[in-house]
Protein backbone atom coordinates (compact mmCIF):
# COMPACT_ATOMS: atom_id res chain seq x y z
CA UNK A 1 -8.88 24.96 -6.20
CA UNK A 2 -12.28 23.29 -8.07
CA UNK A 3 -15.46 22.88 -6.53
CA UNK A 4 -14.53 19.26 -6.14
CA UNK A 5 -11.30 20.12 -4.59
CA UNK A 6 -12.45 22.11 -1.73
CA UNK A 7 -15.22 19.52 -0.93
CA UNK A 8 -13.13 16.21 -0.84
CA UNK A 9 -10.38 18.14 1.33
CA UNK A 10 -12.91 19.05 3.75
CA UNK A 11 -14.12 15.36 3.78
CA UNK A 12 -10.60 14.05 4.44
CA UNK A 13 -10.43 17.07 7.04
CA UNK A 14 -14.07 16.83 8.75
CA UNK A 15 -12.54 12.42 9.25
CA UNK A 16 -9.37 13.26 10.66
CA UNK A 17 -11.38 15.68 12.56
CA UNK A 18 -14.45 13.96 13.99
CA UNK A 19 -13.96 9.84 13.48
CA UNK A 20 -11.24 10.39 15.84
CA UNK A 21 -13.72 11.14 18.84
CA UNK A 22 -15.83 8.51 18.35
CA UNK A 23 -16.00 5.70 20.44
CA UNK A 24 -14.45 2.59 18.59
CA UNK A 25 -18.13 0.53 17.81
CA UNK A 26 -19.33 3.80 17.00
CA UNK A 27 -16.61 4.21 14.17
CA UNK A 28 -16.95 0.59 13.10
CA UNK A 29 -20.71 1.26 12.50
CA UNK A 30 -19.92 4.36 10.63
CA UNK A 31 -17.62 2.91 8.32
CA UNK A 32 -19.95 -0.50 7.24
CA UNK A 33 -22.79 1.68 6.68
CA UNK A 34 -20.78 4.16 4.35
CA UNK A 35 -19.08 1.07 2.83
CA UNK A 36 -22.28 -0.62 2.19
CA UNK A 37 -23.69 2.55 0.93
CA UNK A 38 -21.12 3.56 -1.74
CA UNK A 39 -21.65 -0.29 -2.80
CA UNK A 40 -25.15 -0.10 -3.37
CA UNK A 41 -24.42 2.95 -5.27
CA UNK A 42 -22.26 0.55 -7.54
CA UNK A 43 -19.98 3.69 -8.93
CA UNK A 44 -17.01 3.66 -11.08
CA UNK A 45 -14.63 2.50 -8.15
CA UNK A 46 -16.91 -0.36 -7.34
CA UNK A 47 -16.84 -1.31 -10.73
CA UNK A 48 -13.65 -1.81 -11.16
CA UNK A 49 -13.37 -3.09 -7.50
CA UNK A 50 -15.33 -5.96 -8.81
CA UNK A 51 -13.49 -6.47 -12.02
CA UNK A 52 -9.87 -6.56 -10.73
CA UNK A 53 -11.11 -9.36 -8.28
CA UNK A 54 -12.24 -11.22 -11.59
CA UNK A 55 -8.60 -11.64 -12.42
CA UNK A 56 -7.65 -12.92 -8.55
CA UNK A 57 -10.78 -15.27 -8.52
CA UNK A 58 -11.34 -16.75 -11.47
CA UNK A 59 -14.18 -18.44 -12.72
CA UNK A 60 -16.03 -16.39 -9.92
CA UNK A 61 -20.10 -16.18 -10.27
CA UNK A 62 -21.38 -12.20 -10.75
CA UNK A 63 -22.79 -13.14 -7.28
CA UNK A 64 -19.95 -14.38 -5.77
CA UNK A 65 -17.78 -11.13 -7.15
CA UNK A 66 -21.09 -8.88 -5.72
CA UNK A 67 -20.11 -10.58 -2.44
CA UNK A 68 -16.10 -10.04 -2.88
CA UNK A 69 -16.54 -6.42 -3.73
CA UNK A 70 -19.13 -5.74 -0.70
CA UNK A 71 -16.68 -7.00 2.01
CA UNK A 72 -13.59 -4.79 -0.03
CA UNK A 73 -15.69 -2.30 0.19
CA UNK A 74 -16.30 -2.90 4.10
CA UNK A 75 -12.42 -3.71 4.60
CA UNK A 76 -11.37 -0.37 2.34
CA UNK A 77 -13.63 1.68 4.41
CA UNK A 78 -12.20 -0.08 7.73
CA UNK A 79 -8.78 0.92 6.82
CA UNK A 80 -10.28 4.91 6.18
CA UNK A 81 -12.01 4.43 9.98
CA UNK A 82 -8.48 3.24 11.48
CA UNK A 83 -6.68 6.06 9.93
CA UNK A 84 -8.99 8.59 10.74
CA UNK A 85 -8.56 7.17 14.73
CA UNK A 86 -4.93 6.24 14.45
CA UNK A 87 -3.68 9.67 15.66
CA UNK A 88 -5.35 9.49 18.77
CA UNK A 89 -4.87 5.64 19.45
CA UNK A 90 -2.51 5.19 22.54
CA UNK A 91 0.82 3.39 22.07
CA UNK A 92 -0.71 0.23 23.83
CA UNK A 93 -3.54 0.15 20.95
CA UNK A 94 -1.03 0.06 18.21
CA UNK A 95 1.14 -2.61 19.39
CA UNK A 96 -1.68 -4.52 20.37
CA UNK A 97 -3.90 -3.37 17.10
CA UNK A 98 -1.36 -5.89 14.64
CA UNK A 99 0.12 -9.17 14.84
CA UNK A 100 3.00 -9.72 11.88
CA UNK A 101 4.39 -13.26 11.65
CA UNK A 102 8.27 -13.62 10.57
CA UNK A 103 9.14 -9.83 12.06
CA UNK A 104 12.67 -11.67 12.47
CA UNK A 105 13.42 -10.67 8.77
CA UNK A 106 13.23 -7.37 9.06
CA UNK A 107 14.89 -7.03 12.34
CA UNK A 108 17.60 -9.53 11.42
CA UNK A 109 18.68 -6.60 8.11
CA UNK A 110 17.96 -3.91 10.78
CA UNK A 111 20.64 -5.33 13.27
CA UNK A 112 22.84 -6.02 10.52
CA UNK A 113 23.52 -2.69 9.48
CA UNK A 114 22.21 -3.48 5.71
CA UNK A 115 19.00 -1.56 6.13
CA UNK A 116 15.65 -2.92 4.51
CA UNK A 117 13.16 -2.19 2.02
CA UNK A 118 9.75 -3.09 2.90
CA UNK A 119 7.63 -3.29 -0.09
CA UNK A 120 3.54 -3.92 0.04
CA UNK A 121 0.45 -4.00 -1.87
CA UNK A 122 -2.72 -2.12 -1.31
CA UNK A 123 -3.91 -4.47 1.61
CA UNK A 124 -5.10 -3.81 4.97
CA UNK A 125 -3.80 -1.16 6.38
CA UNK A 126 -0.22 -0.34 5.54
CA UNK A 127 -0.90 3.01 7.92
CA UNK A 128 -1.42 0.98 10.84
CA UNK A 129 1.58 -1.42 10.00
CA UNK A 130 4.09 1.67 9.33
CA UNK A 131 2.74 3.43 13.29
CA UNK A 132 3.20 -0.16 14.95
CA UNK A 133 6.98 -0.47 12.95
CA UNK A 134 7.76 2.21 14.70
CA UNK A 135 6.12 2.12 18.01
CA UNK A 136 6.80 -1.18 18.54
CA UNK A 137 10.36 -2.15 17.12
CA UNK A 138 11.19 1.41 17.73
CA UNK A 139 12.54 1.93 13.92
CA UNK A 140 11.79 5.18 12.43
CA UNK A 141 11.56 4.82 8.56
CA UNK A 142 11.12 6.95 5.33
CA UNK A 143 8.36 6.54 2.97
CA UNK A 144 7.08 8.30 0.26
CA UNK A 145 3.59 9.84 -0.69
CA UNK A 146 1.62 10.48 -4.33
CA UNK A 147 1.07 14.05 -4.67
CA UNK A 148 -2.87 14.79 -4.21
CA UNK A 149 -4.70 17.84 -5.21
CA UNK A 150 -5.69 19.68 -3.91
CA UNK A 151 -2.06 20.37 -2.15
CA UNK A 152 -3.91 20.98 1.03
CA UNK A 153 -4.88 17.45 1.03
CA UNK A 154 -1.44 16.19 0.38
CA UNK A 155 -0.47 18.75 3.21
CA UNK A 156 -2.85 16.63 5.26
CA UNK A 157 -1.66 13.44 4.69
CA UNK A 158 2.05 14.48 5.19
CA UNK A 159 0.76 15.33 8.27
CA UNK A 160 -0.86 12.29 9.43
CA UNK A 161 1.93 10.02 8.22
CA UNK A 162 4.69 12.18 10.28
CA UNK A 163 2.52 12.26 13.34
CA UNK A 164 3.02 8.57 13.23
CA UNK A 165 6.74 8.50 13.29
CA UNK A 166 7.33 8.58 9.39
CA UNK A 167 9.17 10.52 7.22
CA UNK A 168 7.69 11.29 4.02
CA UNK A 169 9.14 12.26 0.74
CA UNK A 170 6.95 13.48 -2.09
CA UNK A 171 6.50 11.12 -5.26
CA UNK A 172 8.53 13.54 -7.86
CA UNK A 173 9.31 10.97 -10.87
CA UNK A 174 12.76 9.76 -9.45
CA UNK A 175 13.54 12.85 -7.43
CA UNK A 176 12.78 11.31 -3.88
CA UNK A 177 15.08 8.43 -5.02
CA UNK A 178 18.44 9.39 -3.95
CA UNK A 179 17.28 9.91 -0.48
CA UNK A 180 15.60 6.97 -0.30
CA UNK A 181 18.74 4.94 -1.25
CA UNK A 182 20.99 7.32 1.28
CA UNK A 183 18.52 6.09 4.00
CA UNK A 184 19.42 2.89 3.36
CA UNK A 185 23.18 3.46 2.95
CA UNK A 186 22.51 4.61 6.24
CA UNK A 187 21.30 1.32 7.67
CA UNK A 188 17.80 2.87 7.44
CA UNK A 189 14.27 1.29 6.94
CA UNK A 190 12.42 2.56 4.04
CA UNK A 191 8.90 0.92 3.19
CA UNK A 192 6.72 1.73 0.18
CA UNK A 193 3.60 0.75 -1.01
CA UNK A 194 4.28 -1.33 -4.42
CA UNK A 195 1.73 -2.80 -6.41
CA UNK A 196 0.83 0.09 -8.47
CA UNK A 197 2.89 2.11 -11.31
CA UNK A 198 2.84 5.81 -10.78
CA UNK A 199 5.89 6.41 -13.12
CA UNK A 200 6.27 5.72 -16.96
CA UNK A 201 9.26 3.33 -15.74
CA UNK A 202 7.22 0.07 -14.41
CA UNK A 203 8.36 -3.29 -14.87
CA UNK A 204 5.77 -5.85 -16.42
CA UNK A 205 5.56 -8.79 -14.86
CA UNK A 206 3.03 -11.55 -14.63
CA UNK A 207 -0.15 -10.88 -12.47
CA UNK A 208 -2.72 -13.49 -11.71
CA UNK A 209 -2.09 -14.55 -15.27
CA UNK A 210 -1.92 -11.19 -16.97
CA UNK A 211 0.46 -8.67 -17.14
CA UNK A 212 0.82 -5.77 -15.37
CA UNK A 213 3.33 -2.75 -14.84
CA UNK A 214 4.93 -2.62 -10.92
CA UNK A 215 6.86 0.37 -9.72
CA UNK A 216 11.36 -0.74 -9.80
CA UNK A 217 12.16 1.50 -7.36
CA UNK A 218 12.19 -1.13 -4.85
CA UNK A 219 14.23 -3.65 -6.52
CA UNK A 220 16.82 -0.72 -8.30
CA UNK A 221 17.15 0.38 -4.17
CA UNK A 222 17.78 -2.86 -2.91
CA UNK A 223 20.56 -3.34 -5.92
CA UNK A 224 22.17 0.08 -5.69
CA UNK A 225 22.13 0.04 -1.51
CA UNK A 226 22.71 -3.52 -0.57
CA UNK A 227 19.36 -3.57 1.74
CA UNK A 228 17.12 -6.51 2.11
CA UNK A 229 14.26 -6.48 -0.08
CA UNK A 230 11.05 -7.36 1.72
CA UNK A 231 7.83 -8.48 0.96
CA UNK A 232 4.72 -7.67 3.42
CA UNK A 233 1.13 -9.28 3.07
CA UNK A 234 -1.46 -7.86 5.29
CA UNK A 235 -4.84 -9.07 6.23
CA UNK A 236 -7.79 -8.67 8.59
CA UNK A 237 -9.81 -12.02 10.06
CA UNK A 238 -13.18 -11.13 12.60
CA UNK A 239 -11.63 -9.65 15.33
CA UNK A 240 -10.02 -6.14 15.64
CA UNK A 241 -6.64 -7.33 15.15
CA UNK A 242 -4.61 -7.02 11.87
CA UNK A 243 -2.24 -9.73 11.05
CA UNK A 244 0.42 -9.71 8.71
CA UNK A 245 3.46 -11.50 7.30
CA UNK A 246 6.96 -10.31 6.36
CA UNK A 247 7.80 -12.63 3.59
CA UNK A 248 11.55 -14.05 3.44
CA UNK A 249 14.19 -11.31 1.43
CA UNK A 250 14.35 -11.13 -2.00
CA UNK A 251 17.79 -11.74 -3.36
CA UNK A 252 19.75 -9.53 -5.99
CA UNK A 253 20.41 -12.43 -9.19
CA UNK A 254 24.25 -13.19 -9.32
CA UNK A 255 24.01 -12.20 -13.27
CA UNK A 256 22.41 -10.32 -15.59
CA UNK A 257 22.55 -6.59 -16.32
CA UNK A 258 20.80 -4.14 -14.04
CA UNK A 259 17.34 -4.22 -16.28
CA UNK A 260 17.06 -7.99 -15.59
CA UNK A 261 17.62 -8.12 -12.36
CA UNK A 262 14.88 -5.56 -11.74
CA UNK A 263 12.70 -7.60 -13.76
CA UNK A 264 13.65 -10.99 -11.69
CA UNK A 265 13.41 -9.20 -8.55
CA UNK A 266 10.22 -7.38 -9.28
CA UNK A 267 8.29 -10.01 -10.40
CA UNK A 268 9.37 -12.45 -7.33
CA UNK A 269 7.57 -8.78 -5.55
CA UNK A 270 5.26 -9.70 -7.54
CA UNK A 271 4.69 -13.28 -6.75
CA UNK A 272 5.10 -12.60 -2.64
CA UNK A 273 2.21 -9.74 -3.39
CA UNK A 274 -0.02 -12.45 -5.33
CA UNK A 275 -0.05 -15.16 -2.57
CA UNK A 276 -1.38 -12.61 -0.15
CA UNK A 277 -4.30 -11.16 -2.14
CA UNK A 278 -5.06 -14.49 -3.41
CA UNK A 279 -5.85 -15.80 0.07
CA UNK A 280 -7.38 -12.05 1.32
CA UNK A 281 -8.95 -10.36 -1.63
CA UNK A 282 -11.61 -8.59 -0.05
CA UNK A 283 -8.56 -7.33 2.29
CA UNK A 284 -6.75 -6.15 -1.39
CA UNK A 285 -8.17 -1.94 -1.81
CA UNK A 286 -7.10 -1.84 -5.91
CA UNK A 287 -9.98 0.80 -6.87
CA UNK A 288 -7.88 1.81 -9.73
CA UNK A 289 -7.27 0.12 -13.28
CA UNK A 290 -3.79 -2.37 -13.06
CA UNK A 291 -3.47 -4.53 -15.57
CA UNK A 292 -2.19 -3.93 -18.87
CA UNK A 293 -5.05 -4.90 -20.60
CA UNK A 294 -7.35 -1.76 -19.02
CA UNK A 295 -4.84 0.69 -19.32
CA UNK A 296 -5.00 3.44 -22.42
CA UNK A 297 -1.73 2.62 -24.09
CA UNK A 298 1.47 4.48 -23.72
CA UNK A 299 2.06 7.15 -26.16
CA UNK A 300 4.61 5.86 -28.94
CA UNK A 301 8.27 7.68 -28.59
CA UNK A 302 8.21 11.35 -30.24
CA UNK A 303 4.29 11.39 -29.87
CA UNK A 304 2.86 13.67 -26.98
CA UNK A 305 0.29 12.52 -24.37
């Protein structure tokens, strides 16, 4: 374990460890303070912070964008403050801590025996979402995590995510796949977080007028299983409450073969995904390079990385 290493996982350790205990204005305070910090700083994650929400808003002034990226900034570090406290929030402050319009969706595949695929983007707090699925409706589900180093971290967030009713699966390439889709044969829930290609099998689709790569597995699980596929938008407004939407299913195309319906299905994901940042972007925590167009290009077959 680096230098590096050891210091961010006892960061991630001394939050889960300390913003807990804090009294809730206490936490808030903490967290627009660091945000507005690490925006001042104006560092590599602001940067590009700033840039993606070029592409949502376009035409945007540099000062307009400055303001965009200082409330993301203030909404990402939000989300951190929530997790860090979410383990030690009661059961009444997580039902009461989100308000989702059109739940019916998902319950309606749940009580059919189909199972569901919830699929989001960075926005908000899916954490918060996932604890009040299952505290709430009472519907365990399986999700699954990017591998962190150093593994202690990842140990960490396993942690935290189980501790809130989840089961998570590692992201292994397509390895966590066939228990995702026996879930859902199961009449399971399974939700993953979708806007962003971890795998060197994305499907492009059209992005706020560009093109960018978004992950299949969600549209290959909801062919293979028969589960609804099921867009969620998130969002925070000014008061401590998140809302959210569950967006109507996503059906599998009558014809094609099994690449184009991915590619249908994924960019209707897509589409769902867009309408929600568009109205929220400050609420939309993309820190990391999407769009084709930034990305180093893909080695060509029979050439190494």
């Amino acid at each position: 374990m680096t230098a590096q290493e050891r210091l961010t996982d006892a960061l991630y350790g001394l939050g889960w460890s300390t913003v807990k205990k804090l009294p809730e204005p206490a936490a808030v305070r903490l967290g627009r303070t660091v945000a507005d910090l690490a925006w001042k700083k104006r560092g590599k994650g602001v940067q590009r912070l700033e840039s993606n929400y070029a592409r949502v808003v376009p035409g945007a002034s540099p000062e307009r964008l400055a303001e965009l990226s200082r409330a993301g900034m203030r909404s990402y570090l939000r989300y951190w403050m929530e997790s860090f406290r979410l383990p030690a929030w009661s059961t009444e402050r997580i039902r009461t801590g989100f308000r989702p319009k059109d739940v019916h969706y998902l319950t309606d595949a749940m009580d059919s025996g189909r199972g569901a695929v919830l699929a989001l983007p960075h926005l908000a707090n899916w954490d918060l979402a996932g604890a009040w699925v299952t505290t709430s409706l009472g519907i365990p589900f399986t999700t699954v995590a990017e591998r962190l180093k150093p593994e202690t971290l990842y140990d960490r967030f396993v942690a935290y995510r189980e501790g809130l009713g989840m089961e998570v699966l590692p992201h292994n390439g397509g390895a966590a796949f066939g228990r995702l889709a026996r879930r859902l044969r199961d009449g399971g829930l399974v939700c993953l977080v979708a806007d962003r290609d971890l795998s060197a099998s994305g499907v492009e689709v059209g992005f706020f007028g560009e093109t960018a790569r978004m992950p299949a597995g969600p549209a290959l699980l909801a062919q293979q299983t028969g589960a609804a596929l099921l867009p969620v938008t998130l969002w925070y407004d000014d008061s401590p409450v998140m809302q959210g939407r569950v967006h109507p299913p996503i059906e599998v195309p009558e014809a094609g073969t099994r690449a184009e319906k991915t590619s249908v299905m994924t960019q209707a994901l897509a589409d769902a995904f867009a309408t929600g940042i568009a109205d929220h972007p400050e609420d939309w925590h993309m820190l990391q390079r999407l769009w084709l167009a930034d990305l180093p290009p893909r080695p060509a077959d029979g050439e190494r990385p």
